[in-house]
ModelCIF file with pLDDT and N, C-alpha, C, O atoms, coordinates in Angstrom:
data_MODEL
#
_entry.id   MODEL 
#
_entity.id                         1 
_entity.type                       polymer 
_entity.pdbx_number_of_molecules   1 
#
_entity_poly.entity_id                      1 
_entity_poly.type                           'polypeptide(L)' 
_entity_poly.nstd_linkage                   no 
_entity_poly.nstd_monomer                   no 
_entity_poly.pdbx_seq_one_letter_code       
;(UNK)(UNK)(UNK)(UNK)(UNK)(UNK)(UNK)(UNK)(UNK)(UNK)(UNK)(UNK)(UNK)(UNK)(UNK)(UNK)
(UNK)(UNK)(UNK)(UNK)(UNK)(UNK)(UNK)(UNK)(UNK)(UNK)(UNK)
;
_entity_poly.pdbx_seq_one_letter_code_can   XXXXXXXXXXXXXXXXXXXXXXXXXXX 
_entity_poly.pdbx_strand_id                 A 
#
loop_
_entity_poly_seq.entity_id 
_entity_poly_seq.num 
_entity_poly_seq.mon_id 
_entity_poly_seq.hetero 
1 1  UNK n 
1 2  UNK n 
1 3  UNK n 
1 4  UNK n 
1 5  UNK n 
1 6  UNK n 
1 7  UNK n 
1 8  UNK n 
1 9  UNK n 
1 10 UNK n 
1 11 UNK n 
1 12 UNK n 
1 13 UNK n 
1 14 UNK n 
1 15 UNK n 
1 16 UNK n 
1 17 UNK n 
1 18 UNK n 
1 19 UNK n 
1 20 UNK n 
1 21 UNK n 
1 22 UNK n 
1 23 UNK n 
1 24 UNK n 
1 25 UNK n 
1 26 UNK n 
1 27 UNK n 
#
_struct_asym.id          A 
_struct_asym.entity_id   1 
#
loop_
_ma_qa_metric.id 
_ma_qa_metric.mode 
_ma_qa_metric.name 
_ma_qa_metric.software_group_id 
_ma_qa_metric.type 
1 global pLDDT . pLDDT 
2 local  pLDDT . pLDDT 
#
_ma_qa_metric_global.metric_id      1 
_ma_qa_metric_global.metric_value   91.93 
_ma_qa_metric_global.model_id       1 
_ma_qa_metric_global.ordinal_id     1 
#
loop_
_ma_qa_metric_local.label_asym_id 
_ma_qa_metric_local.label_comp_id 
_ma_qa_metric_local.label_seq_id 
_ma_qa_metric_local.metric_id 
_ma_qa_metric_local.metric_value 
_ma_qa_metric_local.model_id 
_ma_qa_metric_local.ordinal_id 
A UNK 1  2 96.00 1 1  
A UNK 2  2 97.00 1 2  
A UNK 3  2 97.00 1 3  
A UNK 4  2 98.00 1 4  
A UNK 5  2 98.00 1 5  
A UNK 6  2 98.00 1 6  
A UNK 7  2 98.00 1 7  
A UNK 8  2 98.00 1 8  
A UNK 9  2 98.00 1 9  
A UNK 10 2 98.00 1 10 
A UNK 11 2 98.00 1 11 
A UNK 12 2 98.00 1 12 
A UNK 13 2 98.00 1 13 
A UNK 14 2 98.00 1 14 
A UNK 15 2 98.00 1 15 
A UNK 16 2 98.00 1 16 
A UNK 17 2 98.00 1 17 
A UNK 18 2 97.00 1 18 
A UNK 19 2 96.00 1 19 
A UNK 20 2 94.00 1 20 
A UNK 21 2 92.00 1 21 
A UNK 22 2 84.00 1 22 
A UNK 23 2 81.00 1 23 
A UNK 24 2 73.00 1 24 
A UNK 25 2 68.00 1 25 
A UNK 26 2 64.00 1 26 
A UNK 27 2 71.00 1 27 
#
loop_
_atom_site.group_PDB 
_atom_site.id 
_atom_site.type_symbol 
_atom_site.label_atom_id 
_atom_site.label_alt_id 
_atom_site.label_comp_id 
_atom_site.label_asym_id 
_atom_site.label_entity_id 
_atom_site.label_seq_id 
_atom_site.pdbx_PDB_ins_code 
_atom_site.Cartn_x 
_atom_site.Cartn_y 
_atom_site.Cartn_z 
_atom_site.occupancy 
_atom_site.B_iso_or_equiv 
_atom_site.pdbx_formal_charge 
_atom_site.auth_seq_id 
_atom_site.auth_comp_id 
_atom_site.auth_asym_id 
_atom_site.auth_atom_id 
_atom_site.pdbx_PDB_model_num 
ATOM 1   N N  . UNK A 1 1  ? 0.970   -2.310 0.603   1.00 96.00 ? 1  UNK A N  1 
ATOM 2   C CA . UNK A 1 1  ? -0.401  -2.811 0.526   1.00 96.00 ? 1  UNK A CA 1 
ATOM 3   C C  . UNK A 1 1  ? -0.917  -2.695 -0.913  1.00 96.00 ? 1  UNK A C  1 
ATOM 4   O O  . UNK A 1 1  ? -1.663  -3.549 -1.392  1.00 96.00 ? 1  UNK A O  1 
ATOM 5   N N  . UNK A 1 2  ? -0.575  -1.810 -1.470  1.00 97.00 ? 2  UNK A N  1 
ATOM 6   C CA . UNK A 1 2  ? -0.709  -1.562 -2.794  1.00 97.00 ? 2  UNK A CA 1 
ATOM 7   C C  . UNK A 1 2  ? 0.161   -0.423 -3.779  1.00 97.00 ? 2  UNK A C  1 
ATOM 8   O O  . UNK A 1 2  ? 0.346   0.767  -3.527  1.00 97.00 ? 2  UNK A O  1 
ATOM 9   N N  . UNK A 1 3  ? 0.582   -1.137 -4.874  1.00 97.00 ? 3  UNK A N  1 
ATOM 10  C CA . UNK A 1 3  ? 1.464   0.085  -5.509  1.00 97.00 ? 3  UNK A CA 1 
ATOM 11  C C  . UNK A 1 3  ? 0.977   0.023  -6.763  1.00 97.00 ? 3  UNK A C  1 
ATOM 12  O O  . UNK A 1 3  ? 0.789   -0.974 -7.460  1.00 97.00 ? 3  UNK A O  1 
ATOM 13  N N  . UNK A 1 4  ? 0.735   1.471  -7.065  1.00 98.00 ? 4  UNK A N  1 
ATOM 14  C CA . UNK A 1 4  ? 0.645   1.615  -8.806  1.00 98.00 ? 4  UNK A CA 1 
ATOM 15  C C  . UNK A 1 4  ? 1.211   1.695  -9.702  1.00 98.00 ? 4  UNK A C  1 
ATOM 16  O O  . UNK A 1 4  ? 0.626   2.712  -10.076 1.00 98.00 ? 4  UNK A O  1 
ATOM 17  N N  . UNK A 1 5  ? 2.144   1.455  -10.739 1.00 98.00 ? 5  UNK A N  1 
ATOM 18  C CA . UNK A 1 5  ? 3.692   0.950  -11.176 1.00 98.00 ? 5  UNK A CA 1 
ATOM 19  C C  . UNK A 1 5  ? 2.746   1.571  -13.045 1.00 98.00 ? 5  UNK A C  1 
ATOM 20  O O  . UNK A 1 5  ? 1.897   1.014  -13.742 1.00 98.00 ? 5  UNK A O  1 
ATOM 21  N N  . UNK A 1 6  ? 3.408   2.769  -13.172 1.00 98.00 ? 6  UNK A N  1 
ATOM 22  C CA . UNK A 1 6  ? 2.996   2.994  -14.539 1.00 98.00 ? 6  UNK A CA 1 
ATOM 23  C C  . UNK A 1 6  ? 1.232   2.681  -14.705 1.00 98.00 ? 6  UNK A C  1 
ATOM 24  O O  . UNK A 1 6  ? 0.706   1.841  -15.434 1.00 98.00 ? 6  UNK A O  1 
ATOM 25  N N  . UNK A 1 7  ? 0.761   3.370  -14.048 1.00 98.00 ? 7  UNK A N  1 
ATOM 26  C CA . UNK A 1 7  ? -1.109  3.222  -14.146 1.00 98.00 ? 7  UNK A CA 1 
ATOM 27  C C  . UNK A 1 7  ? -1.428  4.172  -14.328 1.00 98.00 ? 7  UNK A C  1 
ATOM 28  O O  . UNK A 1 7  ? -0.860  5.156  -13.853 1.00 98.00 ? 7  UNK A O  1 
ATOM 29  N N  . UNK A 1 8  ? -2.589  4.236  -15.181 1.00 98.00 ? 8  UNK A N  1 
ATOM 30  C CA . UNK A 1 8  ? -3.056  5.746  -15.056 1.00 98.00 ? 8  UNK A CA 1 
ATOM 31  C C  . UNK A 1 8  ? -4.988  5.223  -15.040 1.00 98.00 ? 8  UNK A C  1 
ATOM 32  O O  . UNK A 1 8  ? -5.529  4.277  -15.611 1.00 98.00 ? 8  UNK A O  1 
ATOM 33  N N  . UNK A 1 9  ? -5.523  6.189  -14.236 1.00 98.00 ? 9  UNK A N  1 
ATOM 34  C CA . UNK A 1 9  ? -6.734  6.249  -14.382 1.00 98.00 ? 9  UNK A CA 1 
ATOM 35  C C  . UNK A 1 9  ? -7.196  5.068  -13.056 1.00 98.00 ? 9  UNK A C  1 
ATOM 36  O O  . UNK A 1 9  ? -8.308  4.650  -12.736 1.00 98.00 ? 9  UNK A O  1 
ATOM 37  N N  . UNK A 1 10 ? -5.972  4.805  -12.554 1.00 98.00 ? 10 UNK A N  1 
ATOM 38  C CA . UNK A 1 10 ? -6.779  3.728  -11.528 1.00 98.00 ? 10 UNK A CA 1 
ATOM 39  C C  . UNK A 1 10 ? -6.981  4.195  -10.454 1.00 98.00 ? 10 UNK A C  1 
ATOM 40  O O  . UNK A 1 10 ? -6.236  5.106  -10.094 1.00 98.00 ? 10 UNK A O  1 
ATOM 41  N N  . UNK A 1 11 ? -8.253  3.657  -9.399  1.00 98.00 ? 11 UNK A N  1 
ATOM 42  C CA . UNK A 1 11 ? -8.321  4.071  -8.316  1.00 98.00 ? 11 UNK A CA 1 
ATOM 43  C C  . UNK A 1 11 ? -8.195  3.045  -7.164  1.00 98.00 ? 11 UNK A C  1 
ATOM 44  O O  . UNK A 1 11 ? -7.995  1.844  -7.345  1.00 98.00 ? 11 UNK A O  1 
ATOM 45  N N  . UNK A 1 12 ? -8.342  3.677  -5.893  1.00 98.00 ? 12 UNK A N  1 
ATOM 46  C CA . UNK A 1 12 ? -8.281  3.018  -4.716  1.00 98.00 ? 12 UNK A CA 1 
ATOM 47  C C  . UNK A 1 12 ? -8.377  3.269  -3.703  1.00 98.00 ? 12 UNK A C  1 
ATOM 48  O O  . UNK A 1 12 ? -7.482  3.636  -2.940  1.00 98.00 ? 12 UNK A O  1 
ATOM 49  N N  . UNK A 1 13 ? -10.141 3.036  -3.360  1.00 98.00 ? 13 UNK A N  1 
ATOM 50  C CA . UNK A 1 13 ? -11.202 3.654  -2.494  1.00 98.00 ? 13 UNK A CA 1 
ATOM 51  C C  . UNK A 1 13 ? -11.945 2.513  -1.567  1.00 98.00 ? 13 UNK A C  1 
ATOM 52  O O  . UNK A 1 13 ? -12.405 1.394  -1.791  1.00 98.00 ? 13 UNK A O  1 
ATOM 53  N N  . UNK A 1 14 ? -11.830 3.359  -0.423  1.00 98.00 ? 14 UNK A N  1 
ATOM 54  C CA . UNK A 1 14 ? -12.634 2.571  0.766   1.00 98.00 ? 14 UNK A CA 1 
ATOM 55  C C  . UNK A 1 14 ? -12.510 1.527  1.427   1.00 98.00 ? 14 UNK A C  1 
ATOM 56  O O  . UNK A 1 14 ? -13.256 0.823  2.108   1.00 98.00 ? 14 UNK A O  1 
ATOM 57  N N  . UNK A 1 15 ? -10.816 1.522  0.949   1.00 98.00 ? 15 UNK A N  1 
ATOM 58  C CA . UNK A 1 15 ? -10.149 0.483  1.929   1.00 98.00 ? 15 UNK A CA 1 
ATOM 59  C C  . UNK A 1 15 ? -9.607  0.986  3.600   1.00 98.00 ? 15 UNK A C  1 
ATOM 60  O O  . UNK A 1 15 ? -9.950  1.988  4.229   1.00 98.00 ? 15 UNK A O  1 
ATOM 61  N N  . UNK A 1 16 ? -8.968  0.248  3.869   1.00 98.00 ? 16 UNK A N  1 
ATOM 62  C CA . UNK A 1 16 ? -8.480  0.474  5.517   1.00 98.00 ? 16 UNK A CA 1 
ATOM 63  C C  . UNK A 1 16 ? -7.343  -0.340 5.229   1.00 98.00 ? 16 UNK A C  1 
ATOM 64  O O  . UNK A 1 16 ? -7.308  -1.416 4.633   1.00 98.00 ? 16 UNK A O  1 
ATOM 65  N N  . UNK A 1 17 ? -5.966  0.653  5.986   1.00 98.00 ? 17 UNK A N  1 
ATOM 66  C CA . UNK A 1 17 ? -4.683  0.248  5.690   1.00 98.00 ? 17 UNK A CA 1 
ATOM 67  C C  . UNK A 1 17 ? -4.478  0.437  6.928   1.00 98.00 ? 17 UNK A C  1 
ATOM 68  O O  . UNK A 1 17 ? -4.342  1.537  7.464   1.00 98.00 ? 17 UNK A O  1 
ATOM 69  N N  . UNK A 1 18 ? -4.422  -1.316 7.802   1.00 97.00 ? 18 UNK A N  1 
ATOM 70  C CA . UNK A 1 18 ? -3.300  -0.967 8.982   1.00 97.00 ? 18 UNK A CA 1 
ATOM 71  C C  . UNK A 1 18 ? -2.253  -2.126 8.736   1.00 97.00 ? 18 UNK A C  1 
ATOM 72  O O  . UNK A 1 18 ? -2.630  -3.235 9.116   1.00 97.00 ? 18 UNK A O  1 
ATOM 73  N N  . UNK A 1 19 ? -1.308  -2.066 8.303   1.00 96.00 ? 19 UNK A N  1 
ATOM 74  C CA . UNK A 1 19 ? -0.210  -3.559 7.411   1.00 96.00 ? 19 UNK A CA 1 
ATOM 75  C C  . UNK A 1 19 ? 0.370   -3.463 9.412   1.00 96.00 ? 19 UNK A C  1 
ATOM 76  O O  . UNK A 1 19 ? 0.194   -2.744 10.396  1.00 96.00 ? 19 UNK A O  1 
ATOM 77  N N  . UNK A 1 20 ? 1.239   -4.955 8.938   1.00 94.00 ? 20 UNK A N  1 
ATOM 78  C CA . UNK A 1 20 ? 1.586   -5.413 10.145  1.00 94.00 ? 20 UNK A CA 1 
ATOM 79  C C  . UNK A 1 20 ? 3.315   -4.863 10.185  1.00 94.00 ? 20 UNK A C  1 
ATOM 80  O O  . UNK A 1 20 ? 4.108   -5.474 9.470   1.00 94.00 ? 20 UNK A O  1 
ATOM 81  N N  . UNK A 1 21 ? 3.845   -3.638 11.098  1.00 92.00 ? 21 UNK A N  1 
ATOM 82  C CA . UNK A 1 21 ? 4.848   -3.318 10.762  1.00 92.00 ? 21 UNK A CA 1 
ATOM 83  C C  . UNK A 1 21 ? 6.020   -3.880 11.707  1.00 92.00 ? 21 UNK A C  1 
ATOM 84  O O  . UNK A 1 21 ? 6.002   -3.588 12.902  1.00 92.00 ? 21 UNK A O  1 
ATOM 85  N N  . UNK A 1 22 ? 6.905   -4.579 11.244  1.00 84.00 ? 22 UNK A N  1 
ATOM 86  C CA . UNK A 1 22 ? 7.697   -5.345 11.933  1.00 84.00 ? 22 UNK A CA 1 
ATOM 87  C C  . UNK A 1 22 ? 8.914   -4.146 13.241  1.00 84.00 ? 22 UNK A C  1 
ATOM 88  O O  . UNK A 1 22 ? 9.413   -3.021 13.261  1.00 84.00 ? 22 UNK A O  1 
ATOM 89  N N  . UNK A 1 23 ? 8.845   -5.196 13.970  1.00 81.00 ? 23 UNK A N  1 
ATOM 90  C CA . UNK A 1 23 ? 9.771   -4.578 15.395  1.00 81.00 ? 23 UNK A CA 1 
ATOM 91  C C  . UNK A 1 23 ? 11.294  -3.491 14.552  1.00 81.00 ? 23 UNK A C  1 
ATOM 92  O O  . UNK A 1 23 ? 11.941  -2.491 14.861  1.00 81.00 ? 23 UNK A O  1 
ATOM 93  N N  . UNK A 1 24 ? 11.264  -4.134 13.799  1.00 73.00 ? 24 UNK A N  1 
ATOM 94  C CA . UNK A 1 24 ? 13.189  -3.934 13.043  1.00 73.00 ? 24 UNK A CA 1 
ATOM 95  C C  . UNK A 1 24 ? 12.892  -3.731 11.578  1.00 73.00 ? 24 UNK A C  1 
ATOM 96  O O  . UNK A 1 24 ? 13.327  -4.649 10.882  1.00 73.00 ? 24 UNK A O  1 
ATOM 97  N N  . UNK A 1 25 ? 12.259  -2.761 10.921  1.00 68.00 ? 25 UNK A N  1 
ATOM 98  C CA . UNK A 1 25 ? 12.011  -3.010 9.673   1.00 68.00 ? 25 UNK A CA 1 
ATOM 99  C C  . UNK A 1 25 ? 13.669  -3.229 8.945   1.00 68.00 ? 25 UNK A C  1 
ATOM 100 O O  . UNK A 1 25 ? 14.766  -2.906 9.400   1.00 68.00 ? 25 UNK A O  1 
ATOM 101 N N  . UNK A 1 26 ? 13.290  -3.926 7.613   1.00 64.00 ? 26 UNK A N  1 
ATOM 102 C CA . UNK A 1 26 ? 14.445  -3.750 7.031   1.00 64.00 ? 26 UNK A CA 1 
ATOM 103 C C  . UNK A 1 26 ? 14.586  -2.675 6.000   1.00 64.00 ? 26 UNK A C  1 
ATOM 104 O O  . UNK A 1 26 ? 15.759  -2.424 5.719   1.00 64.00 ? 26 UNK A O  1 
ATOM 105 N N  . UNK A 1 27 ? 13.739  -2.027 5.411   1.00 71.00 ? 27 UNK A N  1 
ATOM 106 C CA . UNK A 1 27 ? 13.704  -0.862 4.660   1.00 71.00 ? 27 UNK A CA 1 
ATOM 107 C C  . UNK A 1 27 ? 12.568  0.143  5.272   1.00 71.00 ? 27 UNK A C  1 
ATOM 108 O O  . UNK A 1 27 ? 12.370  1.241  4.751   1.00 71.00 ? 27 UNK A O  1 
#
């Protein structure tokens, strides 16, 4: 849903995480 890849100082507030997770994931 979200990744921080070398960030600094960022945020990530007051969301709602329900992702759609498949029957068979592949990873």
């Amino acid at each position: 849903c979200v990744m921080l890849d070398n960030c600094k100082y960022t945020r990530v507030t007051r969301n709602v995480f329900r992702p759609k997770e498949r029957a068979r994931p592949r990873h």
